[in-house]
N, C-alpha and C. Protein backbone atom coordinates (compact mmCIF):
# COMPACT_ATOMS: atom_id res chain seq x y z
N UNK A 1 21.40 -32.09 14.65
CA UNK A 1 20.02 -31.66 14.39
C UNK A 1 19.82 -30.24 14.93
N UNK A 2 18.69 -29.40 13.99
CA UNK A 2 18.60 -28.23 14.84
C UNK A 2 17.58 -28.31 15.99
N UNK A 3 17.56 -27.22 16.68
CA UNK A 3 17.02 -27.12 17.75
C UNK A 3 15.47 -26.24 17.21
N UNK A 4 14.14 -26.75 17.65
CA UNK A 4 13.28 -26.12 17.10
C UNK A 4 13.12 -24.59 16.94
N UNK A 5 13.86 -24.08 17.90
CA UNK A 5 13.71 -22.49 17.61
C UNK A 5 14.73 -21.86 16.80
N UNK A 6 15.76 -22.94 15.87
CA UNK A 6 16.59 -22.43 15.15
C UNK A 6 15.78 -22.58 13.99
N UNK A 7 14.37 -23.73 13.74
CA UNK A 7 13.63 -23.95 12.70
C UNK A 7 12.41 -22.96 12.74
N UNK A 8 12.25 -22.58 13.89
CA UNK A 8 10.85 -21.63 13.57
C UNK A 8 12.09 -20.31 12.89
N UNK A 9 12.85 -19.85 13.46
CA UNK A 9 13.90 -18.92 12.79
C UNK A 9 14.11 -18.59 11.71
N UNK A 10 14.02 -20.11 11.10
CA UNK A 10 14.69 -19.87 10.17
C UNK A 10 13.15 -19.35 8.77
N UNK A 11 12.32 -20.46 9.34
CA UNK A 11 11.24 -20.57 8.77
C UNK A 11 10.45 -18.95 8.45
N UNK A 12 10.47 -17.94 10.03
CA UNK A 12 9.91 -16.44 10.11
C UNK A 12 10.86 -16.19 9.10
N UNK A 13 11.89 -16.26 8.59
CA UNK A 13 12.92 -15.37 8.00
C UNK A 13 12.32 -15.79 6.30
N UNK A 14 12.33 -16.64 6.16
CA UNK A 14 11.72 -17.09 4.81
C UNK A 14 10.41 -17.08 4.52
N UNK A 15 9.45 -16.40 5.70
CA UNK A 15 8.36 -16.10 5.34
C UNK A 15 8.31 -14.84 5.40
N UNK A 16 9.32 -13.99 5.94
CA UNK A 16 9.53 -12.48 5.91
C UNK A 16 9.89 -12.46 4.43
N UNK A 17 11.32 -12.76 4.49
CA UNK A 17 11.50 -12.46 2.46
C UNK A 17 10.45 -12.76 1.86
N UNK A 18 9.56 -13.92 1.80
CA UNK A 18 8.87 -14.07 1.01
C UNK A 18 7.88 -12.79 0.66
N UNK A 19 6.98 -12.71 1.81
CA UNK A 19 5.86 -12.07 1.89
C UNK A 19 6.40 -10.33 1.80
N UNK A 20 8.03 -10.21 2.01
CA UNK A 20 8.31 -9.19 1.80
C UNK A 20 8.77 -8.56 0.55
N UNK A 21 8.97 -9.72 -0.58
CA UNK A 21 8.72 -9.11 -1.81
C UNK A 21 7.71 -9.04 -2.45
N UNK A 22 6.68 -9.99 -2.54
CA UNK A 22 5.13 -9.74 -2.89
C UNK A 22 4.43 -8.34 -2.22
N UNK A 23 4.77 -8.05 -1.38
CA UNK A 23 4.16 -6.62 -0.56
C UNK A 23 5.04 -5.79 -0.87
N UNK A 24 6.44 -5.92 -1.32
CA UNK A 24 7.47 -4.65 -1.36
C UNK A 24 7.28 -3.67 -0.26
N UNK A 25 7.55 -4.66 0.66
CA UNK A 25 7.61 -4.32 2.48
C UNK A 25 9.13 -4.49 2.70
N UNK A 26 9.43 -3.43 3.14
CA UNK A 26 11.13 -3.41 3.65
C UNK A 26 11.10 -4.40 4.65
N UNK A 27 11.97 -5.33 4.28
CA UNK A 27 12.39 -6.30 5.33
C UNK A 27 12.98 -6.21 6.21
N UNK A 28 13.92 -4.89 6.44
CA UNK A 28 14.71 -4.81 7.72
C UNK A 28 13.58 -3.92 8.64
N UNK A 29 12.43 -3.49 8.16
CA UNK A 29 11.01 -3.17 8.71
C UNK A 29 10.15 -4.27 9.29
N UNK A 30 10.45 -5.24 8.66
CA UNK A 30 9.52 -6.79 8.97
C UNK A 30 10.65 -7.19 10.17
N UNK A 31 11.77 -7.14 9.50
CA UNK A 31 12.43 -8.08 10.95
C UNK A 31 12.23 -6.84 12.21
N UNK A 32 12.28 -5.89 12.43
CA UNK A 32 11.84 -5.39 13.74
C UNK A 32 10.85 -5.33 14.34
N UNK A 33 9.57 -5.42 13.30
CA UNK A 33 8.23 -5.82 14.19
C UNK A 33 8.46 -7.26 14.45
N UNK A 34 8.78 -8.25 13.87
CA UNK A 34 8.98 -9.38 14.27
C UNK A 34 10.16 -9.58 15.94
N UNK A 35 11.12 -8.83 15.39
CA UNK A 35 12.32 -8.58 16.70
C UNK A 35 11.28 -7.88 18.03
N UNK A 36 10.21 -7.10 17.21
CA UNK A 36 9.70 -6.83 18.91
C UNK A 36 8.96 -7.92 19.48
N UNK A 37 7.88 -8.83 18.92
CA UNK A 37 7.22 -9.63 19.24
C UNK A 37 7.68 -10.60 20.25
N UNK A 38 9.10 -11.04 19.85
CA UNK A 38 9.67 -12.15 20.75
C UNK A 38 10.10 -11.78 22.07
């Protein structure tokens, strides 16, 4: 089983792609504001 923070992980990452092609927001832009947060 995974470990819940391998599921929130995985989950930010598929809500980054997502929301990062509807916005045509660079995603390696999304994952570093996200990379700073944590």
């Amino acid at each position: 089983m995974y470990n819940n923070g391998v599921n929130r992980f995985a989950y930010l990452c598929f809500l980054l792609i997502f929301f990062g092609k509807n916005r045509k927001i660079k995603i390696p832009d999304m994952l570093t504001q996200t990379g700073n947060r944590f």
